[in-house]
Structure formats: structure tokens, C-alpha cells
PDB file of N, CA and C in Angstrom:
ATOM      1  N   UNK A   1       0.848  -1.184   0.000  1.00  0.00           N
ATOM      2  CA  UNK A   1       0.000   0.000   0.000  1.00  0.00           C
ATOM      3  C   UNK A   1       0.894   1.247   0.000  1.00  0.00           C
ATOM      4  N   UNK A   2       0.790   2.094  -1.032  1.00  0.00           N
ATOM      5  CA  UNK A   2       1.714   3.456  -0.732  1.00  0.00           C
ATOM      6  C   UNK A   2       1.098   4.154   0.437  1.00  0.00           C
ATOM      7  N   UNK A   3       2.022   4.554   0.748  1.00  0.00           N
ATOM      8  CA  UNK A   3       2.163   5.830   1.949  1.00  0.00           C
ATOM      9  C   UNK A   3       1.079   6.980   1.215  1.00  0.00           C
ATOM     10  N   UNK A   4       0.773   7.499   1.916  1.00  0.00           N
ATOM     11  CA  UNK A   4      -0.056   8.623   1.688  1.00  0.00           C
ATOM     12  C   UNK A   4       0.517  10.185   1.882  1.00  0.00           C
ATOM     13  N   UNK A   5       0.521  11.192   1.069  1.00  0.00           N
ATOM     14  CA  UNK A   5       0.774  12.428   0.762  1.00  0.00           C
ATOM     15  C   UNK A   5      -0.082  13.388   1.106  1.00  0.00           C
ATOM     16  N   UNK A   6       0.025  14.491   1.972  1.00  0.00           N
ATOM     17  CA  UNK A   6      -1.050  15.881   1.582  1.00  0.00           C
ATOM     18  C   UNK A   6      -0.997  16.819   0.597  1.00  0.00           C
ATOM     19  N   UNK A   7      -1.882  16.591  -0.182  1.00  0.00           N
ATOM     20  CA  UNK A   7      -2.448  17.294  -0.876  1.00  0.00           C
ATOM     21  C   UNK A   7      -2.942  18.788  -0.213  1.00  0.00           C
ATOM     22  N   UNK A   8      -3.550  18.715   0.279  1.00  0.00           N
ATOM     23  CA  UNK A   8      -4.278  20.069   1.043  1.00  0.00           C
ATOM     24  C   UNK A   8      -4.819  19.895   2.749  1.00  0.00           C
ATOM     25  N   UNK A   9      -4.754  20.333   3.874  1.00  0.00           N
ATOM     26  CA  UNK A   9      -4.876  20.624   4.915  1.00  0.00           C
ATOM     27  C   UNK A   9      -6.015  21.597   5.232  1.00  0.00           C
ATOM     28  N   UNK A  10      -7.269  21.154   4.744  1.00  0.00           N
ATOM     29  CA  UNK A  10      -8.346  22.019   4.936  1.00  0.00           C
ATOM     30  C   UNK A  10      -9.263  22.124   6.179  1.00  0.00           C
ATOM     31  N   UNK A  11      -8.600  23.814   6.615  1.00  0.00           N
ATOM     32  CA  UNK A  11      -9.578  23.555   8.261  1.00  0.00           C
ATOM     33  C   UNK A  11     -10.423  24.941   7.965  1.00  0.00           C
ATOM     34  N   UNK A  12     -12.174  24.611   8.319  1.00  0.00           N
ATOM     35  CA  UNK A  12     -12.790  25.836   7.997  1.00  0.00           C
ATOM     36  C   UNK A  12     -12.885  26.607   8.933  1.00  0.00           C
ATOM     37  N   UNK A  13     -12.431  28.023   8.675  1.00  0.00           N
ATOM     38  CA  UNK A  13     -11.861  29.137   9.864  1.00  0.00           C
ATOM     39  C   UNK A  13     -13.790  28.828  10.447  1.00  0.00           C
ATOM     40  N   UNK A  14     -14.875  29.476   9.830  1.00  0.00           N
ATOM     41  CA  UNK A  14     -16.130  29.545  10.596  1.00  0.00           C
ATOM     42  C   UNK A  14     -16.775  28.846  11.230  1.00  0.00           C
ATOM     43  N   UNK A  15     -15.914  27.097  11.359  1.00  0.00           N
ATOM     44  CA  UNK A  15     -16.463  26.288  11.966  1.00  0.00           C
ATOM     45  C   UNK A  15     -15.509  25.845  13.611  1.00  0.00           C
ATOM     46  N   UNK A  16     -14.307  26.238  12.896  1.00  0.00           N
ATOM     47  CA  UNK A  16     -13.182  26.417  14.192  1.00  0.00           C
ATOM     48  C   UNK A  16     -14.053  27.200  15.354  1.00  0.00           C
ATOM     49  N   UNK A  17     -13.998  26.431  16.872  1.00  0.00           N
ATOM     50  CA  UNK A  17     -14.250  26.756  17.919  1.00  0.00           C
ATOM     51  C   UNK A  17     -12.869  27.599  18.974  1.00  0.00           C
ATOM     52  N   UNK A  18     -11.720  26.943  18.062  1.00  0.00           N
ATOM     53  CA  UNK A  18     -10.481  27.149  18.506  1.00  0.00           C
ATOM     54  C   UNK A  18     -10.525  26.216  19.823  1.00  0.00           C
ATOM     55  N   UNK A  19     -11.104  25.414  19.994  1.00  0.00           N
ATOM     56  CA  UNK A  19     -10.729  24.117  21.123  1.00  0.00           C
ATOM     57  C   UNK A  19      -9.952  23.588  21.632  1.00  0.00           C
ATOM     58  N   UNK A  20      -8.495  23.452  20.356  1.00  0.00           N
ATOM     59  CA  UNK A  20      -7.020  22.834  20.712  1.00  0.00           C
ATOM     60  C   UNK A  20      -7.082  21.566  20.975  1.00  0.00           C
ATOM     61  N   UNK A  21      -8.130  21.154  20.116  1.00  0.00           N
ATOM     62  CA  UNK A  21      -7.764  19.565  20.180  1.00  0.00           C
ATOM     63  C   UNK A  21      -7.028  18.531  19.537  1.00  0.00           C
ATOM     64  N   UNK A  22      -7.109  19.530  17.799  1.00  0.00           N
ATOM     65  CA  UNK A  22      -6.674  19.266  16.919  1.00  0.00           C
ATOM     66  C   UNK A  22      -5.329  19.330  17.217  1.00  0.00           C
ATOM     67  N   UNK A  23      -4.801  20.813  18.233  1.00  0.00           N
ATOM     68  CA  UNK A  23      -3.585  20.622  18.380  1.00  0.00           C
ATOM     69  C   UNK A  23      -2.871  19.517  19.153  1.00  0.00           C
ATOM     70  N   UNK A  24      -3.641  19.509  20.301  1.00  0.00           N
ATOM     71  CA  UNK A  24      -3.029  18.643  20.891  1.00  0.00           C
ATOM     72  C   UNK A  24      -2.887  17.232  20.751  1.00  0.00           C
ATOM     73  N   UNK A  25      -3.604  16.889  19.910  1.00  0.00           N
ATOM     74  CA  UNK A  25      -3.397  15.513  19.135  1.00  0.00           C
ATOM     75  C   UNK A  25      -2.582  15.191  18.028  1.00  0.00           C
ATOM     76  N   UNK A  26      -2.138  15.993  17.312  1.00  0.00           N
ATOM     77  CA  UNK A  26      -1.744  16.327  16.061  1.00  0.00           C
ATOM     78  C   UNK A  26       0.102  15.375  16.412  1.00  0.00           C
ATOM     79  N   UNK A  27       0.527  14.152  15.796  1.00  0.00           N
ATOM     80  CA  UNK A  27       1.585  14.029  16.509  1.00  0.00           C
ATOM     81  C   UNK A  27       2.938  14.570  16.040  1.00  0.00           C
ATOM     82  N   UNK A  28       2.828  15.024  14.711  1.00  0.00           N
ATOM     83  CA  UNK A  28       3.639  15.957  14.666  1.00  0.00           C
ATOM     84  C   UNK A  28       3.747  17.455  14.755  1.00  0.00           C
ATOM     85  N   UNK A  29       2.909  17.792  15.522  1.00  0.00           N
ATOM     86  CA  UNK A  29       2.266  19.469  15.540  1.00  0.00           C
ATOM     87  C   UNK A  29       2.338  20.350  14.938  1.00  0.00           C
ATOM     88  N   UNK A  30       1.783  19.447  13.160  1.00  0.00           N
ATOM     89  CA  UNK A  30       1.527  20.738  12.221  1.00  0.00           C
ATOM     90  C   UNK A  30       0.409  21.423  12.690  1.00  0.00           C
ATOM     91  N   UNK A  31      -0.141  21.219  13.520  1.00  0.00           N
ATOM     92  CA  UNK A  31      -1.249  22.535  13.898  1.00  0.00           C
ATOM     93  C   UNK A  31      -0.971  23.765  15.107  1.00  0.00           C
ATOM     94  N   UNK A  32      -1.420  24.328  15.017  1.00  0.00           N
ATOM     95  CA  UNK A  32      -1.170  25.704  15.944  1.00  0.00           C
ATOM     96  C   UNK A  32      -2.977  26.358  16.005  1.00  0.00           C
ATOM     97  N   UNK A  33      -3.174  27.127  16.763  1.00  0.00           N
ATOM     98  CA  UNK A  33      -3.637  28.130  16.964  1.00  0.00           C
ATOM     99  C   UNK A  33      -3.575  29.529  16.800  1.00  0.00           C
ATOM    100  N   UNK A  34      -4.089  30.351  15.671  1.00  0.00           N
ATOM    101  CA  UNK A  34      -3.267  31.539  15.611  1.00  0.00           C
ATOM    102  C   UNK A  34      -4.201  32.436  16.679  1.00  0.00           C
ATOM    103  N   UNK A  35      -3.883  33.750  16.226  1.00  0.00           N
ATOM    104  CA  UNK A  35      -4.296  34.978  17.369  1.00  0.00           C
ATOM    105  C   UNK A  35      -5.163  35.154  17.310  1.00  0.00           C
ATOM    106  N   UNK A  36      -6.367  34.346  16.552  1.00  0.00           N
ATOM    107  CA  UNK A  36      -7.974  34.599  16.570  1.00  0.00           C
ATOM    108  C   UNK A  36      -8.671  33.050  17.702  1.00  0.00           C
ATOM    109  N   UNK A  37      -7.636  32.641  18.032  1.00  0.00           N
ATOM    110  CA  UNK A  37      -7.629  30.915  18.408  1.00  0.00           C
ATOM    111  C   UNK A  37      -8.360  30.011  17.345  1.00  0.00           C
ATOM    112  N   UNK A  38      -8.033  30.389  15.956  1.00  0.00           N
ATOM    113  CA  UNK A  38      -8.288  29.262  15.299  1.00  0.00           C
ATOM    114  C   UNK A  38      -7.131  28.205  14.716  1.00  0.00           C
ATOM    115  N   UNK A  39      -7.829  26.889  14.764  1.00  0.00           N
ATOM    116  CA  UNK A  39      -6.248  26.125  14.187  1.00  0.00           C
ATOM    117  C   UNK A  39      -6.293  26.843  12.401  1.00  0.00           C
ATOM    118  N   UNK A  40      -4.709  26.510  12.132  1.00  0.00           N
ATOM    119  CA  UNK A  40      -3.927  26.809  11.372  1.00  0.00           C
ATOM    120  C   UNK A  40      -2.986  25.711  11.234  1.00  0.00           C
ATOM    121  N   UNK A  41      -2.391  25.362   9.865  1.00  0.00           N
ATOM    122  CA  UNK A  41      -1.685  24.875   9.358  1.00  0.00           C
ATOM    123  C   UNK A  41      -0.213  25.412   9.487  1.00  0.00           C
ATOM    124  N   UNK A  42       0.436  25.377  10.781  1.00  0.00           N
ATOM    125  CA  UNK A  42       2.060  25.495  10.790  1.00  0.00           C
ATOM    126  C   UNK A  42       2.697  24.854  10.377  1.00  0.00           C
ATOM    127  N   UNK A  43       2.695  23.878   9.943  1.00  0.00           N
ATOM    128  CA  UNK A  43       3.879  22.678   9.282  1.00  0.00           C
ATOM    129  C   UNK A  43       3.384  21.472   8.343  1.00  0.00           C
ATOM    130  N   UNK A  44       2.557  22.306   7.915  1.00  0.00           N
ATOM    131  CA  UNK A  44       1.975  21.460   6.904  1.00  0.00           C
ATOM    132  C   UNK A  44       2.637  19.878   6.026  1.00  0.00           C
ATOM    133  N   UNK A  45       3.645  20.737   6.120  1.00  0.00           N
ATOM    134  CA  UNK A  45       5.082  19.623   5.156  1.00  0.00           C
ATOM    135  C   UNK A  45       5.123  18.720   6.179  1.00  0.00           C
ATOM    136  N   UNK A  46       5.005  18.571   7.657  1.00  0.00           N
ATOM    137  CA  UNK A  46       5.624  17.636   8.617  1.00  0.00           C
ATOM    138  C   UNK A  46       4.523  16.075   8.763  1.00  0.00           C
ATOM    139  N   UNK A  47       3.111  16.941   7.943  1.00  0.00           N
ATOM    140  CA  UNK A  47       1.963  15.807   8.207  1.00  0.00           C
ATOM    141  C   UNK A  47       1.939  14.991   7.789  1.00  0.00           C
ATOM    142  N   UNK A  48       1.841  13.696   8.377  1.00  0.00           N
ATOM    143  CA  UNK A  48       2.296  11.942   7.955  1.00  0.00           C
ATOM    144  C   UNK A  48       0.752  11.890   7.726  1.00  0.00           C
ATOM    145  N   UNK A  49      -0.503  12.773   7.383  1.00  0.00           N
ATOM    146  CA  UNK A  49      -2.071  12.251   6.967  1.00  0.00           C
ATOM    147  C   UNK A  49      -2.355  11.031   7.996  1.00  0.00           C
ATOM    148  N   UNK A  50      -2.446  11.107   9.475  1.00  0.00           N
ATOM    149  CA  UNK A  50      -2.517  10.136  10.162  1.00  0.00           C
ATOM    150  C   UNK A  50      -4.364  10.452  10.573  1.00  0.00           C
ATOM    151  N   UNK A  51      -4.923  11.496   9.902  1.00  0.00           N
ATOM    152  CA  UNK A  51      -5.944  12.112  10.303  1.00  0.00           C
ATOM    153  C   UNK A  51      -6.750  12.212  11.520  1.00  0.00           C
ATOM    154  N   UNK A  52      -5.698  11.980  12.873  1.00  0.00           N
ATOM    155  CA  UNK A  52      -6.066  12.414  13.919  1.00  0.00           C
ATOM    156  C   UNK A  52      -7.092  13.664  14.156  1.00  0.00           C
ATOM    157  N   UNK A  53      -6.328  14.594  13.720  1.00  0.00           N
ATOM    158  CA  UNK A  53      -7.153  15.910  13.624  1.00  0.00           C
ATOM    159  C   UNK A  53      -8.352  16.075  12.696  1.00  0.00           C
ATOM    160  N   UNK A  54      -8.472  15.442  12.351  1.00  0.00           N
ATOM    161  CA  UNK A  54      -9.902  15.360  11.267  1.00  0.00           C
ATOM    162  C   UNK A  54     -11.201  14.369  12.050  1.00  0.00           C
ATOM    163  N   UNK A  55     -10.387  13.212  12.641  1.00  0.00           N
ATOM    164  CA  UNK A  55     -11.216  12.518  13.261  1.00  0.00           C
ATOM    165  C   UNK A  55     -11.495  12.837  14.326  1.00  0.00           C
ATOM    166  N   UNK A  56     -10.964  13.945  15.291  1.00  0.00           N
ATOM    167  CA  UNK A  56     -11.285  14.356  16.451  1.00  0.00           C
ATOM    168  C   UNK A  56     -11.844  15.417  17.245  1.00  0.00           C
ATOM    169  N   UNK A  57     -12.116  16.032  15.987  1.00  0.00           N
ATOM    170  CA  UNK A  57     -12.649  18.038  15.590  1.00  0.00           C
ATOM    171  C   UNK A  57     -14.156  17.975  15.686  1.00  0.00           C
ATOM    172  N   UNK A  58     -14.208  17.897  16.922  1.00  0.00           N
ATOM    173  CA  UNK A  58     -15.948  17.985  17.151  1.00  0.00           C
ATOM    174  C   UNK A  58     -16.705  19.365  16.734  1.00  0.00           C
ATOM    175  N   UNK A  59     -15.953  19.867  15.929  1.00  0.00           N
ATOM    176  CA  UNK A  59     -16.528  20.876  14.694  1.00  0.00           C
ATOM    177  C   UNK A  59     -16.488  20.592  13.332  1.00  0.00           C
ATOM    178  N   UNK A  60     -15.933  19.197  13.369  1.00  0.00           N
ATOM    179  CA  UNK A  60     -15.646  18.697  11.546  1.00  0.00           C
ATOM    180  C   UNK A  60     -15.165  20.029  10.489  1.00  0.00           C
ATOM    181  N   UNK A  61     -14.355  20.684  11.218  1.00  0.00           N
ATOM    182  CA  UNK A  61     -13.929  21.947  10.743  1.00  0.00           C
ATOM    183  C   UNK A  61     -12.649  21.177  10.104  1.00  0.00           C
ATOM    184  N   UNK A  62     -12.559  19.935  10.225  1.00  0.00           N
ATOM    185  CA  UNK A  62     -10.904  19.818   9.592  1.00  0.00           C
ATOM    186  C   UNK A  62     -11.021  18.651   8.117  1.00  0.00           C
ATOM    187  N   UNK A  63     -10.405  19.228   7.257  1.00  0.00           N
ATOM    188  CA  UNK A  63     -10.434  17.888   6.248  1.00  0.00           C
ATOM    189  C   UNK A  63      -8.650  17.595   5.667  1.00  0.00           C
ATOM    190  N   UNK A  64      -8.650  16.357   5.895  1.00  0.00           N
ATOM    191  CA  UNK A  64      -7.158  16.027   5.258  1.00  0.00           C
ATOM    192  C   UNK A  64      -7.558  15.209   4.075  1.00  0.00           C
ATOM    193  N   UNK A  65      -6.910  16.189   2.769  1.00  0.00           N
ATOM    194  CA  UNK A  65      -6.894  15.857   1.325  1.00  0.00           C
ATOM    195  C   UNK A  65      -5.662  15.426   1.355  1.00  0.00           C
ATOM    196  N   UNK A  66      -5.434  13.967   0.441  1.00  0.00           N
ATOM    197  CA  UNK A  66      -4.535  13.069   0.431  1.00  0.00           C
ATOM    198  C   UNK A  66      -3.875  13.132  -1.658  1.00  0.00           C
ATOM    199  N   UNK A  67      -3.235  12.757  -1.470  1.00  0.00           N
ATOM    200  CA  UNK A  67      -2.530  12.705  -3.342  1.00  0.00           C
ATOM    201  C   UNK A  67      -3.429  11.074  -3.611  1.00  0.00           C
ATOM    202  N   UNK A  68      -4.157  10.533  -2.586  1.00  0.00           N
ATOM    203  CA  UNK A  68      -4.673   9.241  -3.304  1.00  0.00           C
ATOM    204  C   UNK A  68      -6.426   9.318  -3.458  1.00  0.00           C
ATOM    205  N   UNK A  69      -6.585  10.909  -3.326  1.00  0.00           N
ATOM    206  CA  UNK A  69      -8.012  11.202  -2.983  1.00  0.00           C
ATOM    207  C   UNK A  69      -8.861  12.241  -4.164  1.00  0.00           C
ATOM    208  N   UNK A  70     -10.264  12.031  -4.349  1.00  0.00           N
ATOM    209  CA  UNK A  70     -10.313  13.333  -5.206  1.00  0.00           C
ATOM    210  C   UNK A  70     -11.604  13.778  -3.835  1.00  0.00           C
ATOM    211  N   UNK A  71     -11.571  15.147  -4.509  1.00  0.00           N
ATOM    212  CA  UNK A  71     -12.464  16.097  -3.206  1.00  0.00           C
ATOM    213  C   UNK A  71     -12.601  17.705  -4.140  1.00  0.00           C
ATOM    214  N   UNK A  72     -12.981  18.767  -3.748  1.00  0.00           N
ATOM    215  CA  UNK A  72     -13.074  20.010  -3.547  1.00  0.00           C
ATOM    216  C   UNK A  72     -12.548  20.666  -2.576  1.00  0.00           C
ATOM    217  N   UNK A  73     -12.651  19.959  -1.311  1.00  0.00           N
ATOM    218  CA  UNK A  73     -12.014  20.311   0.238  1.00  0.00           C
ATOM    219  C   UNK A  73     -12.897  21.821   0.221  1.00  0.00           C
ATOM    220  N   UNK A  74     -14.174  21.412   0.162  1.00  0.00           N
ATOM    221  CA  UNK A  74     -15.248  22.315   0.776  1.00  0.00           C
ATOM    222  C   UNK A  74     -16.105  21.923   1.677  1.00  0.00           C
TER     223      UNK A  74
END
């Protein structure tokens, strides 16, 4: 099975609660919180698509687009 790639890191700012769950799960901590407390994509390049943060965003504010996926990421 190939490894999986990101394509896109889609988190919707209007659904972000800014909760920090995403962050704190995230195991390589491409996520952050910026100065509005919404997550943000800091290290986008570091994400192994383990979709922790997608599966755990009790705002479904997060979508991880993969290079083995098709989507809109809307």
C-alpha cells in the first residue's frame, strides 16, 4: 500500500471553535492556533495524513486531502 501524501490541509476558519484539540493531538504538531484561536496549518510539510485531527474536531472543521483522494475540500 503506498504511503499517503497531503495534498491540502483544509480547516474551515467559521467552523473552528479554537478548542485545541486538533492541536493537541496532532503528533507531529503541524497545527497551531493563531491569534484569533483558530487552528492553522504550521507545518503542513511535517503531516504523515494520520488524520487524527480530522477525526477528532468535534466541529468537523478539519479535512485532510490526500494525493490518493479526489475532493473540492469544501
Amino acid at each position: 500500500m503506498a504511503k499517503r501524501r497531503l495534498r491540502e490541509l483544509v480547516i474551515r476558519r467559521e467552523w473552528c471553535k479554537g478548542c485545541g484539540i486538533c492541536v493537541a493531538l496532532c503528533p507531529k504538531q503541524v497545527l497551531e492556533l493563531d491569534g484569533e484561536d483558530k487552528s492553522v496549518p504550521a507545518r503542513p510539510e511535517d503531516c504523515i495524513c494520520c488524520r487524527m485531527c480530522e477525526l477528532r474536531c468535534p466541529d468537523l472543521a478539519i479535512t485532510v486531502l490526500t494525493d490518493e483522494e479526489e475532493g473540492d475540500g469544501a
